[in-house]
Protein backbone atom coordinates (compact mmCIF):
# COMPACT_ATOMS: atom_id res chain seq x y z
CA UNK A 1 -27.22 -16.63 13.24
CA UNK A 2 -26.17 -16.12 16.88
CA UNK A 3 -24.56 -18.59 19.78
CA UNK A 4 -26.93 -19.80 21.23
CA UNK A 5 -28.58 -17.71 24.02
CA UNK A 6 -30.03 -21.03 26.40
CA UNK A 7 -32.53 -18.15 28.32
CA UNK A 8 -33.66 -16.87 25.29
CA UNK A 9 -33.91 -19.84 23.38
CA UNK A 10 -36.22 -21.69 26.37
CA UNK A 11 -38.23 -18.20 26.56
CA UNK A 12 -39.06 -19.05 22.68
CA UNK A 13 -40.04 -22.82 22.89
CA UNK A 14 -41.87 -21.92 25.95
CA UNK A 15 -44.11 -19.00 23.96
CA UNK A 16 -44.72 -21.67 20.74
CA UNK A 17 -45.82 -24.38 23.07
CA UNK A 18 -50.03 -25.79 23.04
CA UNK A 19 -50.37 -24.42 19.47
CA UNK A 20 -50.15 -26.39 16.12
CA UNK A 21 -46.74 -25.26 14.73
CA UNK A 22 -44.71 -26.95 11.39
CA UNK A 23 -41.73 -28.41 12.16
CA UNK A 24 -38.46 -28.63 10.10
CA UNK A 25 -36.23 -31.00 11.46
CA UNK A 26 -33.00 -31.99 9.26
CA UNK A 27 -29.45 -33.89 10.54
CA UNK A 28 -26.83 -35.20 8.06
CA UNK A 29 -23.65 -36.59 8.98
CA UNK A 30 -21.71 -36.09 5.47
CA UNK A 31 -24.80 -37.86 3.47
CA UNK A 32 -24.23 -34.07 0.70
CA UNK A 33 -20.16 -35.05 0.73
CA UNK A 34 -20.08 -38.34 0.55
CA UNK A 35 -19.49 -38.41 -3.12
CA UNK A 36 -16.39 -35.73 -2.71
CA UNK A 37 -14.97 -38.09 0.71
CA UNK A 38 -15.75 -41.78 0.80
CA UNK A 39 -15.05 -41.96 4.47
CA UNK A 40 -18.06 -40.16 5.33
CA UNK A 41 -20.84 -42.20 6.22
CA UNK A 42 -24.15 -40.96 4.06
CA UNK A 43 -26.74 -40.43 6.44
CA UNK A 44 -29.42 -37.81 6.96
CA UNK A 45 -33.10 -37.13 8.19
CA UNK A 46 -35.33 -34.66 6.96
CA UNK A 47 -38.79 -33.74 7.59
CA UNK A 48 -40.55 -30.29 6.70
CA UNK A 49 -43.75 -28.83 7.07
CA UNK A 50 -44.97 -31.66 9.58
CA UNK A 51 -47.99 -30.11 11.94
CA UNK A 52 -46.51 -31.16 15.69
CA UNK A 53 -47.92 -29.81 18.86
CA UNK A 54 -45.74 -30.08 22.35
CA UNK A 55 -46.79 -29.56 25.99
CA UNK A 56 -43.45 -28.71 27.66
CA UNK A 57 -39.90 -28.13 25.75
CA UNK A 58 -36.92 -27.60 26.78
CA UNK A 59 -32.93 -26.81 25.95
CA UNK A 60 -30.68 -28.56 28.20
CA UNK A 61 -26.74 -29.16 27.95
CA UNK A 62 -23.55 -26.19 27.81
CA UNK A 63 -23.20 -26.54 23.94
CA UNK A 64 -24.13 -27.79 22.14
CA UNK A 65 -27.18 -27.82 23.02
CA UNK A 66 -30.56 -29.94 22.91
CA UNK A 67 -33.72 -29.56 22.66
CA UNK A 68 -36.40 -32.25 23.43
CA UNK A 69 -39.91 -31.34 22.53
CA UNK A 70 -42.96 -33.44 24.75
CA UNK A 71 -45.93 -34.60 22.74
CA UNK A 72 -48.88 -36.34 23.70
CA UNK A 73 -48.12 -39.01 21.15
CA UNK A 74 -44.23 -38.86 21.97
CA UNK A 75 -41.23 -36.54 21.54
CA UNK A 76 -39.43 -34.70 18.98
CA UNK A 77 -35.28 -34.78 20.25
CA UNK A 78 -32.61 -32.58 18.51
CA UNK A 79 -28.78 -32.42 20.17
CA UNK A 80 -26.14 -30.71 18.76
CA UNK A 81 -27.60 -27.12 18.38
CA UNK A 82 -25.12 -24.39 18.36
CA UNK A 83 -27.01 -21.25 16.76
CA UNK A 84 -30.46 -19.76 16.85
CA UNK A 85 -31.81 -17.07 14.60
CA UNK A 86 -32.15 -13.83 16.90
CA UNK A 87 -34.06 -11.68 14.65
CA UNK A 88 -37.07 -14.07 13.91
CA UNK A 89 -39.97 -13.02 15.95
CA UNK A 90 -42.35 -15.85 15.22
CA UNK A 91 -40.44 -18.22 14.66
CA UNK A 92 -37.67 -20.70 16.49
CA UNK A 93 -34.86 -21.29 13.81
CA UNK A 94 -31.90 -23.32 15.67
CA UNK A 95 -28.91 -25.17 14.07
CA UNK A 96 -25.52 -27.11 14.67
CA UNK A 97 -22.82 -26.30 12.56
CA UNK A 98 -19.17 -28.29 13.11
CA UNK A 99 -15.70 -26.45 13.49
CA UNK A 100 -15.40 -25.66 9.76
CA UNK A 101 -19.10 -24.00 9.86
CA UNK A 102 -21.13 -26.60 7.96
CA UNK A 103 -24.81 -27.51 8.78
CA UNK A 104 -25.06 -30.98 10.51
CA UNK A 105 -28.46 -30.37 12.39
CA UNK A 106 -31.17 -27.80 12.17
CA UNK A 107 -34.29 -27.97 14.14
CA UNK A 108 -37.17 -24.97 13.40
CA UNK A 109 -40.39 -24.25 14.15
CA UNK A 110 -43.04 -22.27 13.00
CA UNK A 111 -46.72 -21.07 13.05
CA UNK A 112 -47.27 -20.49 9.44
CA UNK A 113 -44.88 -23.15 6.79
CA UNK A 114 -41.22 -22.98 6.10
């Protein structure tokens, strides 16, 4: 995974946008270390697979970044992104990973399932 590129990353959400896509969309905030450090507060969210479709999308922010995703139902909202997948062609694979490099928030989407 790259840095974030905020031009290329809004060139991809703009190409996947009008079309049925899946959508993985996970967050934790310790919830996998909690049992190793009892100071962490378990949380997570985690959906996969979900069929979403957005009319406008867009990154915002100087890093991390977000991404807010317009529906005609509501939104999908993701902060905290700090890498995207460069060599994926058709599909927008985007994460958040803290100073020592672990996952706290990834946000993909795809045409075909994860």
């Amino acid at each position: 995974m790259q840095l974030i590129n905020q031009s290329e990353v809004q060139d991809r959400i703009d190409l996947l946008k009008d079309q049925d896509l899946y959508i993985h969309l996970e967050m934790t905030t310790g919830a996998y270390a909690a049992h190793l450090d009892s100071s962490k507060h378990p949380a997570a969210t985690f959906i996969t697979n979900a069929v979403i479709r957005y009319s406008h999308g867009s990154i915002s922010g100087n890093g991390p970044y977000r991404v807010g995703l317009k529906m005609s139902q509501g939104w999908v909202y993701s902060e905290g992104l700090t890498h995207y997948e460069e060599s994926e062609t058709g599909r927008l694979i985007m994460a958040g990973h803290d100073a020592q490099g672990k996952l706290i928030v990834s946000l993909q989407l795809s045409r075909e399932p994860f």
